[in-house]
C-alpha atoms as a PDB file:
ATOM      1  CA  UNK A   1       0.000   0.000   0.000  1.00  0.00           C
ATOM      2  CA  UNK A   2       1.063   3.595  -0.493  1.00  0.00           C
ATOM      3  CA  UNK A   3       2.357   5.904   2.138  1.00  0.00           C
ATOM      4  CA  UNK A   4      -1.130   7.006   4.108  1.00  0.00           C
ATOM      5  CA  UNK A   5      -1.393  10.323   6.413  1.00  0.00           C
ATOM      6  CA  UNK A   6      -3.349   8.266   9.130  1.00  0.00           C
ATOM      7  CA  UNK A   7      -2.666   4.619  10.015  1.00  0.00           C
ATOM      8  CA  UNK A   8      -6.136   4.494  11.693  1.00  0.00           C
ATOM      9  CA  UNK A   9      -9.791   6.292  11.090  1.00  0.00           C
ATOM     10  CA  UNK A  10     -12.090   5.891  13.838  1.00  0.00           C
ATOM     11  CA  UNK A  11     -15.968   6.236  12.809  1.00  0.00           C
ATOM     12  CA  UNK A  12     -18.192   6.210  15.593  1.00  0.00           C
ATOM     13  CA  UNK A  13     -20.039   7.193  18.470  1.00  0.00           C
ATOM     14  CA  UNK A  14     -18.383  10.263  20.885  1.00  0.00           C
ATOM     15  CA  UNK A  15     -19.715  11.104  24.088  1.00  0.00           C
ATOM     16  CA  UNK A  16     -18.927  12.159  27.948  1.00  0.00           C
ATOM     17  CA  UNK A  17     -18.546   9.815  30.910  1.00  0.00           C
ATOM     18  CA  UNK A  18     -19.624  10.860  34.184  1.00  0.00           C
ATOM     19  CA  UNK A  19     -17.717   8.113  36.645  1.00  0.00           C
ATOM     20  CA  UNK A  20     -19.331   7.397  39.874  1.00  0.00           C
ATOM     21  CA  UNK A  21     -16.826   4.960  42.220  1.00  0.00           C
ATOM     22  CA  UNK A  22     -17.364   4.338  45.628  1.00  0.00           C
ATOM     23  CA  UNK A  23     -20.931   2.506  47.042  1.00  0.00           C
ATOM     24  CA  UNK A  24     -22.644   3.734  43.769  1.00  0.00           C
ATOM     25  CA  UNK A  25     -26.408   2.060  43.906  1.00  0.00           C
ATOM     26  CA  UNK A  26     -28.678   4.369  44.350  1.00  0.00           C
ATOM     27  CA  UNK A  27     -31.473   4.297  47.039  1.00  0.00           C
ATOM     28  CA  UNK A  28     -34.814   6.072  45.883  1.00  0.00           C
ATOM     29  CA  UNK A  29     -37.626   7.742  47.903  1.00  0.00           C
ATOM     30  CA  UNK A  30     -34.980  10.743  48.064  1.00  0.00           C
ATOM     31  CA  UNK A  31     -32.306   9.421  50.358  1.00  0.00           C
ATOM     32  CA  UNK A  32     -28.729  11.124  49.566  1.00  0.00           C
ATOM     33  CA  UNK A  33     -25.769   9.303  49.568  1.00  0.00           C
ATOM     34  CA  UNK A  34     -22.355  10.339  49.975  1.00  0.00           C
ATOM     35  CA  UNK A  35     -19.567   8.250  47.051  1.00  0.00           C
ATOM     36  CA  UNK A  36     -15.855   8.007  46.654  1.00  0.00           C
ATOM     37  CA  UNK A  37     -15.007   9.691  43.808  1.00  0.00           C
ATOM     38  CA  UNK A  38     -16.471  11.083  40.805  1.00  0.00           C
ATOM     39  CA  UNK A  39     -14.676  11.940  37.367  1.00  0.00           C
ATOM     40  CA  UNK A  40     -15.668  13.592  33.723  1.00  0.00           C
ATOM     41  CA  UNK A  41     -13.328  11.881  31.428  1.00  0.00           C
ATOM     42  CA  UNK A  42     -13.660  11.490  27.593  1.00  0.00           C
ATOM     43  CA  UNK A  43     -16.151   8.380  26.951  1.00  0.00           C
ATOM     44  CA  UNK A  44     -17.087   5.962  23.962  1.00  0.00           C
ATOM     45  CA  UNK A  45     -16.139   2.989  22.771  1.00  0.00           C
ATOM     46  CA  UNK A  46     -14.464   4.511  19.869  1.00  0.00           C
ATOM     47  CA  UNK A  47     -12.735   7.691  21.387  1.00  0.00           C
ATOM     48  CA  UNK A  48     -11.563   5.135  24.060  1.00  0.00           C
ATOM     49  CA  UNK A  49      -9.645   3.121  20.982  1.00  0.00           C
ATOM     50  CA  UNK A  50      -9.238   6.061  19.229  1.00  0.00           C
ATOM     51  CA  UNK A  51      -6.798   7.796  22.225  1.00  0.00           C
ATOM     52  CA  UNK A  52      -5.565   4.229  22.654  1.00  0.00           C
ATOM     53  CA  UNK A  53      -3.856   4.236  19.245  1.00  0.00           C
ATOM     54  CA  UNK A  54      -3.092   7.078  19.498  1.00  0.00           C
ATOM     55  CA  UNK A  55      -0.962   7.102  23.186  1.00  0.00           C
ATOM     56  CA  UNK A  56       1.140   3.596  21.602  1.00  0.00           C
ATOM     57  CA  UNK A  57       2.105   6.075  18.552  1.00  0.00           C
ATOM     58  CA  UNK A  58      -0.234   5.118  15.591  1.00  0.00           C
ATOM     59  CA  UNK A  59      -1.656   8.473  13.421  1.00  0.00           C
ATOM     60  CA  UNK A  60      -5.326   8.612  14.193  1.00  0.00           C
ATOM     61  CA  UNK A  61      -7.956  10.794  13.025  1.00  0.00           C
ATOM     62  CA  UNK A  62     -11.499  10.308  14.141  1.00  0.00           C
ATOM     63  CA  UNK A  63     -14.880  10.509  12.283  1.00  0.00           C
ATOM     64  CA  UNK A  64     -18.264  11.207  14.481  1.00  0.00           C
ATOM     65  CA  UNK A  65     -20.931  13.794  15.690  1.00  0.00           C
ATOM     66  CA  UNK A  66     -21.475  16.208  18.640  1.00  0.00           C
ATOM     67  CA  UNK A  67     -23.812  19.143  19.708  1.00  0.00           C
ATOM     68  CA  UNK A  68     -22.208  22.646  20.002  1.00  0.00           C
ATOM     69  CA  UNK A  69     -22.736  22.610  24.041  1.00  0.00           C
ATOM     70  CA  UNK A  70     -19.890  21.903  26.539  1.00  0.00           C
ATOM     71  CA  UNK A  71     -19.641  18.497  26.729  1.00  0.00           C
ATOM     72  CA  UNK A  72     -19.345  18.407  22.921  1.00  0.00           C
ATOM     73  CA  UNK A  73     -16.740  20.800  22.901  1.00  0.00           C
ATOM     74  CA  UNK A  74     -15.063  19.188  25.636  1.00  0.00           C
ATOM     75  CA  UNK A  75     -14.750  15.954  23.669  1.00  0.00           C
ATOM     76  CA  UNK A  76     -12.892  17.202  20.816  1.00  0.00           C
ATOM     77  CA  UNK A  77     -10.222  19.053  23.378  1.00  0.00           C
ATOM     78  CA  UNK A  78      -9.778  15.641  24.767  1.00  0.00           C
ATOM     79  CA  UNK A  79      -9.400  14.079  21.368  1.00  0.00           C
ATOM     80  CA  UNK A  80      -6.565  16.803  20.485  1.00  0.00           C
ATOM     81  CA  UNK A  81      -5.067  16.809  24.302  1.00  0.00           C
ATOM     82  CA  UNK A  82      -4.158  12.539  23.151  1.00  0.00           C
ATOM     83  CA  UNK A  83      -3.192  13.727  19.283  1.00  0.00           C
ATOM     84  CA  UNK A  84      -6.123  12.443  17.607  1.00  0.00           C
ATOM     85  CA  UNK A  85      -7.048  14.381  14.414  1.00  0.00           C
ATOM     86  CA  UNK A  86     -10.475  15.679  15.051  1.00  0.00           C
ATOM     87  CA  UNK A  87     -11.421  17.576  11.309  1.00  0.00           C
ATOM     88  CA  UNK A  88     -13.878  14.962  10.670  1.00  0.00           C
ATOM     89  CA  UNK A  89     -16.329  15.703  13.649  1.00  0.00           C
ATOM     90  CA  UNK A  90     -19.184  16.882  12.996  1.00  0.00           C
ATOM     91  CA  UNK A  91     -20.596  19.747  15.610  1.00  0.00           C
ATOM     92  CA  UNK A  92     -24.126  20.157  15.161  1.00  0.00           C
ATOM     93  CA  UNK A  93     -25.955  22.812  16.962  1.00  0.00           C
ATOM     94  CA  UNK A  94     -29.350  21.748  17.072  1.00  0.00           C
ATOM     95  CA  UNK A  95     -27.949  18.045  19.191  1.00  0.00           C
ATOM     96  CA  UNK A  96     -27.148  17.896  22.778  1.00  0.00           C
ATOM     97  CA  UNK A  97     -23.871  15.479  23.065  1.00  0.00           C
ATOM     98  CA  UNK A  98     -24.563  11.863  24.893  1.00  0.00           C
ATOM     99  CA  UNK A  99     -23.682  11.121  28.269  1.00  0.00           C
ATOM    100  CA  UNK A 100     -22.988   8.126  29.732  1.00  0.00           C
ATOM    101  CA  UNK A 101     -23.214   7.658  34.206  1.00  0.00           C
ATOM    102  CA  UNK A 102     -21.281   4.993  34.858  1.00  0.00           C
ATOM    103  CA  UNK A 103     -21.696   3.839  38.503  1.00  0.00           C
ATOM    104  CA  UNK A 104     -18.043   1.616  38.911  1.00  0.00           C
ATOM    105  CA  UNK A 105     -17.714  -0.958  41.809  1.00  0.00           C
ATOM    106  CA  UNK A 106     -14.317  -1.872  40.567  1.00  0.00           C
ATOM    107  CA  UNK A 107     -15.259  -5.301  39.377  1.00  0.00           C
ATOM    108  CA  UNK A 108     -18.170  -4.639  38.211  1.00  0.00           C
ATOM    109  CA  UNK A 109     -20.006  -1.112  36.946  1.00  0.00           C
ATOM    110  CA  UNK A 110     -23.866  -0.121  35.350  1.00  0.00           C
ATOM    111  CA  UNK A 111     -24.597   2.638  33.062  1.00  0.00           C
ATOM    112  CA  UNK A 112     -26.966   4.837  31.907  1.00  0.00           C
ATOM    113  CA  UNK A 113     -27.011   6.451  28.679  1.00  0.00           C
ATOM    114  CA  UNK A 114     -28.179   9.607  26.991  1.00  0.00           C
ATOM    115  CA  UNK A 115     -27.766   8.974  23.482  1.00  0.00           C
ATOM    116  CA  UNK A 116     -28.223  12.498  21.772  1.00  0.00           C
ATOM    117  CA  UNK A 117     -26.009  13.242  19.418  1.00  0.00           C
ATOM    118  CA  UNK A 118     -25.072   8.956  19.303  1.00  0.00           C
ATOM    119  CA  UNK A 119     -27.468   7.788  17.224  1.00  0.00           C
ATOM    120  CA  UNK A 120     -27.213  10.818  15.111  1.00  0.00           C
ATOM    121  CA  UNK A 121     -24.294  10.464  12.994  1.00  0.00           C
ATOM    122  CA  UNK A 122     -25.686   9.278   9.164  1.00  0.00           C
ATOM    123  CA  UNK A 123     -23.849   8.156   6.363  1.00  0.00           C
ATOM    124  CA  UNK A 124     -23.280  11.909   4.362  1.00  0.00           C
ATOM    125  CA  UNK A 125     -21.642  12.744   7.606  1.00  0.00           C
ATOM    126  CA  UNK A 126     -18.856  10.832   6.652  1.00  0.00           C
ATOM    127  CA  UNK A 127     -15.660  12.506   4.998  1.00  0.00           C
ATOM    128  CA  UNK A 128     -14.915   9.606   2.658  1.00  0.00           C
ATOM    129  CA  UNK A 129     -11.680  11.783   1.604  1.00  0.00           C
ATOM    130  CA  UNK A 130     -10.383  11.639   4.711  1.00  0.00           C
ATOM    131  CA  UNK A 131     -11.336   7.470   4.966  1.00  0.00           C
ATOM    132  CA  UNK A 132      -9.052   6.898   2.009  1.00  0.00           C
ATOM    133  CA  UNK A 133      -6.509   8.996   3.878  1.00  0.00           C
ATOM    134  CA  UNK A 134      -5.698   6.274   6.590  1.00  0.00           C
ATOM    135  CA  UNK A 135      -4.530   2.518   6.558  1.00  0.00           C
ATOM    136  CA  UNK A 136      -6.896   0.512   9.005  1.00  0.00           C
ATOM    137  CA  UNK A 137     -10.828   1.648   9.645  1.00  0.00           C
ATOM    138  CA  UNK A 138     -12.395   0.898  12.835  1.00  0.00           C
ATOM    139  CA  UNK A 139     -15.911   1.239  13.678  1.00  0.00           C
ATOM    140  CA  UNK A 140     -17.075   0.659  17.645  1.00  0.00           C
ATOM    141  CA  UNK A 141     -20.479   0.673  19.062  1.00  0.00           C
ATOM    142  CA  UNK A 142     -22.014  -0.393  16.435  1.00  0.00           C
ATOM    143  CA  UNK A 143     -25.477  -0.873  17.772  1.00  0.00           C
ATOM    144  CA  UNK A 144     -24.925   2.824  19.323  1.00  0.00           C
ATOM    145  CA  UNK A 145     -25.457   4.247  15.600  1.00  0.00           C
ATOM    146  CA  UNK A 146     -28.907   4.100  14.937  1.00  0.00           C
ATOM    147  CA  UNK A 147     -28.823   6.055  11.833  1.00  0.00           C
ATOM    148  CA  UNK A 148     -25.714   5.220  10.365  1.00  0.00           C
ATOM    149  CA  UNK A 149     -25.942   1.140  10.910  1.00  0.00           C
ATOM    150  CA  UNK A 150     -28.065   0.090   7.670  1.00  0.00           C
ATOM    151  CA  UNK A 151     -24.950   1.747   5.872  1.00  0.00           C
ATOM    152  CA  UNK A 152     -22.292   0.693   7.810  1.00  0.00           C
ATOM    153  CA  UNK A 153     -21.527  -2.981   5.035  1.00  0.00           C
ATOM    154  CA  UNK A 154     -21.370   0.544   2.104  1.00  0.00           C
ATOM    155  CA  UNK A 155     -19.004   2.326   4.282  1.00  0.00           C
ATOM    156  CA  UNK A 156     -16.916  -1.208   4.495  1.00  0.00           C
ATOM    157  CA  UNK A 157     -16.895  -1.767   0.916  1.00  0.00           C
ATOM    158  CA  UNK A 158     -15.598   1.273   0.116  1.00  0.00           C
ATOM    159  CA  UNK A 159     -12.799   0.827   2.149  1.00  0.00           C
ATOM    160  CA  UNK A 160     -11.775  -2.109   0.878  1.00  0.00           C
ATOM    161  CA  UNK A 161     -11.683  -0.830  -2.554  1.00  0.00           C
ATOM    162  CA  UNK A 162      -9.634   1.920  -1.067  1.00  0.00           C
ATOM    163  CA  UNK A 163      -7.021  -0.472   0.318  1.00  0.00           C
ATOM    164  CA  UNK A 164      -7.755  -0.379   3.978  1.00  0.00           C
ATOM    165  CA  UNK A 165      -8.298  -2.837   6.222  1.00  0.00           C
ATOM    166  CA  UNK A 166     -11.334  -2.966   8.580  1.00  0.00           C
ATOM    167  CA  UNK A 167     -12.036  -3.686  12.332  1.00  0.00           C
ATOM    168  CA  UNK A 168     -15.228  -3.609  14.441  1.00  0.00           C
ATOM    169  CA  UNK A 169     -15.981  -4.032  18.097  1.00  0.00           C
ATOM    170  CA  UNK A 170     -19.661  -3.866  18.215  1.00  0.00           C
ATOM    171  CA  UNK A 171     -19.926  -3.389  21.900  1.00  0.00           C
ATOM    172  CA  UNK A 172     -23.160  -4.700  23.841  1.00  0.00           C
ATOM    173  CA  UNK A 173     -26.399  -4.238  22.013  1.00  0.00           C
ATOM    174  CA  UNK A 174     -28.927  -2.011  24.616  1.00  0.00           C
ATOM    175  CA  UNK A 175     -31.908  -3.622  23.034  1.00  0.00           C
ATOM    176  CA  UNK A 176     -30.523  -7.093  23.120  1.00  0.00           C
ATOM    177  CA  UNK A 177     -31.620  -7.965  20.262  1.00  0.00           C
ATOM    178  CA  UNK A 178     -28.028  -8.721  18.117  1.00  0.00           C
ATOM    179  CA  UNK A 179     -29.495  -8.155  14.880  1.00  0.00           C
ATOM    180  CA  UNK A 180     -29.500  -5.273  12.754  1.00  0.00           C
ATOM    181  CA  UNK A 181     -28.037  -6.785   9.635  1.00  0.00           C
ATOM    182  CA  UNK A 182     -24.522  -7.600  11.689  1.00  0.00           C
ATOM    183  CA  UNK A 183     -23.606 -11.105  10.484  1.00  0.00           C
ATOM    184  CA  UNK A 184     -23.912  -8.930   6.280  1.00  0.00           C
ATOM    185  CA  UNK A 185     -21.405  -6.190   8.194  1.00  0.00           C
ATOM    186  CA  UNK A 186     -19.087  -8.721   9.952  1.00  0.00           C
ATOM    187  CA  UNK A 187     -18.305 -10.598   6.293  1.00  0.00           C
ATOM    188  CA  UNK A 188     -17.159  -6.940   4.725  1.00  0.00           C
ATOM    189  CA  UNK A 189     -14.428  -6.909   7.967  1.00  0.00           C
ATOM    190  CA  UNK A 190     -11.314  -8.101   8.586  1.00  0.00           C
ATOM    191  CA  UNK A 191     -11.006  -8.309  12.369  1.00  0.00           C
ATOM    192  CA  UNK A 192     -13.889  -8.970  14.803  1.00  0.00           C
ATOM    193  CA  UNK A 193     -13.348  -7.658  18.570  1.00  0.00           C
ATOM    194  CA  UNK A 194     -16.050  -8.430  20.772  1.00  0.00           C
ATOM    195  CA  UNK A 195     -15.662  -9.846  24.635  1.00  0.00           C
ATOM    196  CA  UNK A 196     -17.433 -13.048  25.332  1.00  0.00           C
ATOM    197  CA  UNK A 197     -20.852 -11.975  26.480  1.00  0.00           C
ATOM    198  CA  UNK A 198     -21.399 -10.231  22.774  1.00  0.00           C
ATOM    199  CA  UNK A 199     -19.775 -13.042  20.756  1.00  0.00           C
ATOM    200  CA  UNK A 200     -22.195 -15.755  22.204  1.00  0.00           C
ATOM    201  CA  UNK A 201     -25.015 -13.183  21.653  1.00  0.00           C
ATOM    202  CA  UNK A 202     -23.842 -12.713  17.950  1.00  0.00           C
ATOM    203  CA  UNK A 203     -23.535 -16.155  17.079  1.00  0.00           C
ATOM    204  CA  UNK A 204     -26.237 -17.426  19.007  1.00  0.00           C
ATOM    205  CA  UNK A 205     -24.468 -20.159  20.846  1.00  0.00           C
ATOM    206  CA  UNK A 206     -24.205 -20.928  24.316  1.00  0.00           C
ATOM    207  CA  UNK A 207     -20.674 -21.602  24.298  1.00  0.00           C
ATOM    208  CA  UNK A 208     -17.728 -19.287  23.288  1.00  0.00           C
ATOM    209  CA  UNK A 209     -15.532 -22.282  21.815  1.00  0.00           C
ATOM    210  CA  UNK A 210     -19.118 -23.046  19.978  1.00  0.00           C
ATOM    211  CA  UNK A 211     -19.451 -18.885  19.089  1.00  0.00           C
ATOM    212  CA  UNK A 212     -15.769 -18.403  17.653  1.00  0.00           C
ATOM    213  CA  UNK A 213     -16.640 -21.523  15.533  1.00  0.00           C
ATOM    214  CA  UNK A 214     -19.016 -19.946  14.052  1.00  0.00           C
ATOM    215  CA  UNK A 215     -17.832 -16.804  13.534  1.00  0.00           C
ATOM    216  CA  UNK A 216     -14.570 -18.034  11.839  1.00  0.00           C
ATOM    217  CA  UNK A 217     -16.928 -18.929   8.792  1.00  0.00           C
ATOM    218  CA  UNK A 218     -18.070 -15.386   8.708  1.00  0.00           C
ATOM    219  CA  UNK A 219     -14.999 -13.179   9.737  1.00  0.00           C
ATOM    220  CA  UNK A 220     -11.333 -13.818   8.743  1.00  0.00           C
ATOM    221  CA  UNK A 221     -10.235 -13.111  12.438  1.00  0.00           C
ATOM    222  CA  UNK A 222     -12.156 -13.268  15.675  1.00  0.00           C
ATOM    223  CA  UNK A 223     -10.067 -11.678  19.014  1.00  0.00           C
ATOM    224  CA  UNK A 224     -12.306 -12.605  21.910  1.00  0.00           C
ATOM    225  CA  UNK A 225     -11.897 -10.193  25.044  1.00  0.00           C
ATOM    226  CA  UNK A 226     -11.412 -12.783  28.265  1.00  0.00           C
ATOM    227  CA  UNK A 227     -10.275  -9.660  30.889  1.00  0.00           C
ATOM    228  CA  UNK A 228      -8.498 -10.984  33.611  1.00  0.00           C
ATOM    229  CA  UNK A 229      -8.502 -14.873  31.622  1.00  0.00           C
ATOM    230  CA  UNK A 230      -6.473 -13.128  28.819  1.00  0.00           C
ATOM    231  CA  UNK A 231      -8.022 -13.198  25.137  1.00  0.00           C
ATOM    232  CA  UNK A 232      -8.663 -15.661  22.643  1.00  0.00           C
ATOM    233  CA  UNK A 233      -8.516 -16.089  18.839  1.00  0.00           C
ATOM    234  CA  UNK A 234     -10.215 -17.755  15.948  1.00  0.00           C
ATOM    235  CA  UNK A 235      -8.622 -17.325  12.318  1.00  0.00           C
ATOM    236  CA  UNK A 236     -10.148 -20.151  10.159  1.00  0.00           C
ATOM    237  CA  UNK A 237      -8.942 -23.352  12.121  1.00  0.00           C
ATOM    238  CA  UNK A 238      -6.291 -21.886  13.873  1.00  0.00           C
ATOM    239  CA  UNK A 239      -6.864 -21.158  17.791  1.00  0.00           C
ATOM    240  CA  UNK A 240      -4.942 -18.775  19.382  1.00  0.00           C
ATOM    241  CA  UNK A 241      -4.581 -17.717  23.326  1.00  0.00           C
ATOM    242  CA  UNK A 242      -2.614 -15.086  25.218  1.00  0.00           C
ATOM    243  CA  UNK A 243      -2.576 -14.617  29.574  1.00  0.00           C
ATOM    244  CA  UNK A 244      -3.337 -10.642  30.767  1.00  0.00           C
ATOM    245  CA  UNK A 245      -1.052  -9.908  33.537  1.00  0.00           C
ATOM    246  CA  UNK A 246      -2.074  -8.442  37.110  1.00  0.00           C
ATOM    247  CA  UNK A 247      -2.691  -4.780  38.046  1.00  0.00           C
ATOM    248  CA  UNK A 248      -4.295  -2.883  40.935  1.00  0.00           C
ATOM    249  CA  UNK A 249      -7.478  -1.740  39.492  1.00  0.00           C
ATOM    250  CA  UNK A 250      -9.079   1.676  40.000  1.00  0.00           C
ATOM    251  CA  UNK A 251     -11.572   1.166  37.234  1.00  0.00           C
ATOM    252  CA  UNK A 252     -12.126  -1.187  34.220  1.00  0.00           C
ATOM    253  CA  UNK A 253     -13.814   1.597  32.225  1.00  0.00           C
ATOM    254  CA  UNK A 254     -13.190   1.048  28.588  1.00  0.00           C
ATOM    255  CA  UNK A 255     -10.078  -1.523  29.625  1.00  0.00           C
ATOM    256  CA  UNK A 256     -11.760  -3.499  26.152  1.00  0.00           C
ATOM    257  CA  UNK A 257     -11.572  -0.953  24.049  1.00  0.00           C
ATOM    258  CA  UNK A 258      -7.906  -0.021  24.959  1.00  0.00           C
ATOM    259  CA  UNK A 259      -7.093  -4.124  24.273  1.00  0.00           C
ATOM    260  CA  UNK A 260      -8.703  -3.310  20.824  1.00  0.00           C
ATOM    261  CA  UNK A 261      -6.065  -0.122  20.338  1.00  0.00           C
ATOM    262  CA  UNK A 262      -3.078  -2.982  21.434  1.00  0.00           C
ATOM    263  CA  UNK A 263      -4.219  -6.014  19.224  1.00  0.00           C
ATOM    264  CA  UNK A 264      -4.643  -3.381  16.092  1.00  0.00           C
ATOM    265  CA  UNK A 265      -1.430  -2.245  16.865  1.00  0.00           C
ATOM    266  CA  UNK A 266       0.115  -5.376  16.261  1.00  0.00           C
ATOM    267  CA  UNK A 267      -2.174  -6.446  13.547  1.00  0.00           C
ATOM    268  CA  UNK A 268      -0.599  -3.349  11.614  1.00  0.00           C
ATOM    269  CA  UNK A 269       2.352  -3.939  11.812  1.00  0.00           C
ATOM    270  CA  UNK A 270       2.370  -7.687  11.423  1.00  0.00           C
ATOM    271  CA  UNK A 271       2.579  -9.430  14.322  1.00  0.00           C
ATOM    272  CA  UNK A 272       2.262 -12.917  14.784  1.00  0.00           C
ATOM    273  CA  UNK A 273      -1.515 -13.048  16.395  1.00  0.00           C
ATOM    274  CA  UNK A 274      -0.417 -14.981  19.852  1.00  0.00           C
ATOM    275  CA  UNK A 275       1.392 -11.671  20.107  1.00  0.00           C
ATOM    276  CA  UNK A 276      -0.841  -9.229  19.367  1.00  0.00           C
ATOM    277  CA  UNK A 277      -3.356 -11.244  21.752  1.00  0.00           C
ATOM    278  CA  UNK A 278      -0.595 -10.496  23.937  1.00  0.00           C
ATOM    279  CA  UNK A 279      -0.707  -6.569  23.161  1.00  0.00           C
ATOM    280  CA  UNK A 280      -4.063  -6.126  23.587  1.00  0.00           C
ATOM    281  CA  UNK A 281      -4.577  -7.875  27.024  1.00  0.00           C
ATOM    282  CA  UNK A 282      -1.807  -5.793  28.215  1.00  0.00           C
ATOM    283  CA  UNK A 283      -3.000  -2.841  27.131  1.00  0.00           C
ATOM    284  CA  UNK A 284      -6.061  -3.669  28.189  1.00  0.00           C
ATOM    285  CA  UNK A 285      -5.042  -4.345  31.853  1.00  0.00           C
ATOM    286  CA  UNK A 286      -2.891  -1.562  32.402  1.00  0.00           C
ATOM    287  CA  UNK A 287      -5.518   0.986  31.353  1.00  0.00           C
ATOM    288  CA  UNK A 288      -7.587  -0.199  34.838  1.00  0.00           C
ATOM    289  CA  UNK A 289      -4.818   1.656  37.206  1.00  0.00           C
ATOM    290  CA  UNK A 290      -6.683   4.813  37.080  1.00  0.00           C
ATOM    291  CA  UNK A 291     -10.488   5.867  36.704  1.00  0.00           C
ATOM    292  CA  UNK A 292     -12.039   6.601  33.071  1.00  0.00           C
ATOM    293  CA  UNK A 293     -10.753   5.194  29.787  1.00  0.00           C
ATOM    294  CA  UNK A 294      -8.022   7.181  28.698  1.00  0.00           C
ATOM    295  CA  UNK A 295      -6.242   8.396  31.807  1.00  0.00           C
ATOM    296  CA  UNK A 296      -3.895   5.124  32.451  1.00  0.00           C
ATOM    297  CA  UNK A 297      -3.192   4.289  29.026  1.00  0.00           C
ATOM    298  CA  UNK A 298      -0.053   2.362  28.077  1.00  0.00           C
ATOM    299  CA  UNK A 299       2.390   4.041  25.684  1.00  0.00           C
ATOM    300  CA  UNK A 300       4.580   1.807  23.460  1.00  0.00           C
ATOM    301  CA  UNK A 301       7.528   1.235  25.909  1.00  0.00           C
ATOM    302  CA  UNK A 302       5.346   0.725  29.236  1.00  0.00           C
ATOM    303  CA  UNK A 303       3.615  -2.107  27.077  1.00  0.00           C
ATOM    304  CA  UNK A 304       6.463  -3.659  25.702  1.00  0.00           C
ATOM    305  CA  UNK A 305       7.832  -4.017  28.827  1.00  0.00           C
ATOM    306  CA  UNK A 306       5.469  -7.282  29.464  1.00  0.00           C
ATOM    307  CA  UNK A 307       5.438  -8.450  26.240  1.00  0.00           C
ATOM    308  CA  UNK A 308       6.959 -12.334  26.747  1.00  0.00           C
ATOM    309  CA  UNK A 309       6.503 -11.938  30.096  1.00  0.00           C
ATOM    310  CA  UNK A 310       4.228 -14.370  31.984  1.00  0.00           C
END
């Protein structure tokens, strides 16, 4: 392929987290409590890989939508803070930007969503220029984007034609229904990233050896998120495992979406898959040591550092 400005475009869904640590469930009939801790950090699936990436020293640039109100503007100065192009958001007045309240019990966490400006971003928002600018497209929340999902296997084939490879972690469907035409978008990508709860869901089997069996038939390469069990892969008959390693964790906020950034790291530049397994689990774990997604995130050296370790 020739030389590419971006190694990575992100499409997908941008939003704010509000993190709530600490005893977090609420009690109703207007009883206060008193919590830990509570953060605004950047949020999304996407913007999660997106700064990711972009922290282990791949050229990102990021395509999604926002409303012109603070927490909209605040995500794009969180995008640039972690050197992630931002030209091809959108900021659209007439949207309020989605929030997610994520109430974190360190093992565990709920949330609750505002979509807004989510389920907003269409098809003609999409700067197709700046698409065949990059190397690698990856698309997260998939069942986030309302609007844009019917088009999403279109937006795939044009990549391809343009020469770039394609990822998607679809994240956890709200309406848990795991339809929406995915099994026609997973055949137009190269790399499938879900964690085990979503892969049995999308291949309707009770049994993740089962799932990645059938999902090798539909998607060249399956990378099953495990957490602390490690990660998994499925690449026609070939089986592949890697361990995670062990951290002190503040908050497992968007610790899959950071083992996405690691594994396409090493899927760009080649790396045997056990290793790139490897890459994403550790990426994955060390972005737990402090709360939100993008605060703890491993640069290239801290995560080579435990690379062949055990």
């Amino acid at each position: 392929m020739e030389a590419r400005e971006f190694d990575i475009v992100v499409v997908g869904e941008l939003n704010a987290d509000l993190v709530l640590s600490g005893d977090v469930t609420p009690a109703f009939g207007q009883v206060e409590k008193l919590i830990d801790d509570a953060s605004l950090v950047l949020g999304s699936s996407s913007a999660i890989f997106a700064c990711g990436a972009a922290r282990l020293g791949l050229r990102v640039a990021f395509i999604g939508k926002v409303g012109d109100d603070a927490l909209g503007h605040f995500c794009i100065q969180q995008l640039q803070r972690r050197g992630v192009n931002t030209q091809g958001i959108l900021v659209q007045s007439d949207l309020k930007t989605g929030l997610s309240v994520i109430f974190n019990k360190t093992s565990d966490r709920a949330i609750l969503t505002y979509s807004g400006s989510i389920r907003e971003l269409r098809a003609g928002d999409i700067d197709l220029a700046l698409v065949r600018r990059a190397r690698h497209l990856h698309i997260g929340s998939y069942y986030m984007l309302d609007h844009l999902r019917p088009d999403v296997p279109a937006l795939f084939d044009t990549a391809h034609a343009a020469g770039l490879t394609i990822s998607i972690d679809t994240n956890y469907d709200p309406t848990e229904q795991w339809q929406g035409g995915i099994h026609d978008t997973l055949r137009r990508a190269d790399v499938f990233l879900p964690n085990d709860t979503e892969l049995m869901h999308i291949a309707r089997q009770g049994d993740m050896d089962a799932a990645l069996k059938v999902m090798s038939a539909i998607v060249p390469l399956t990378a099953v998120k495990l957490g602390k069990a490690g990660a998994k892969a499925q690449r026609g008959d070939e089986v592949f495992t890697a361990g995670s390693i062990t951290v002190e964790v503040v908050d497992t906020v968007g610790a899959g979406d950071s083992f996405d950034a690691g594994f396409i790291y090493g899927y760009l530049a080649g790396w045997e898959l056990t290793k790139s397994l490897r890459m994403g689990c550790v990426c994955g774990a060390l972005s737990t040591r402090a709360a939100g997604g993008t605060a703890a995130q491993a640069t290239l050296d801290e995560a080579m550092r435990f690379i062949g370790q055990d």
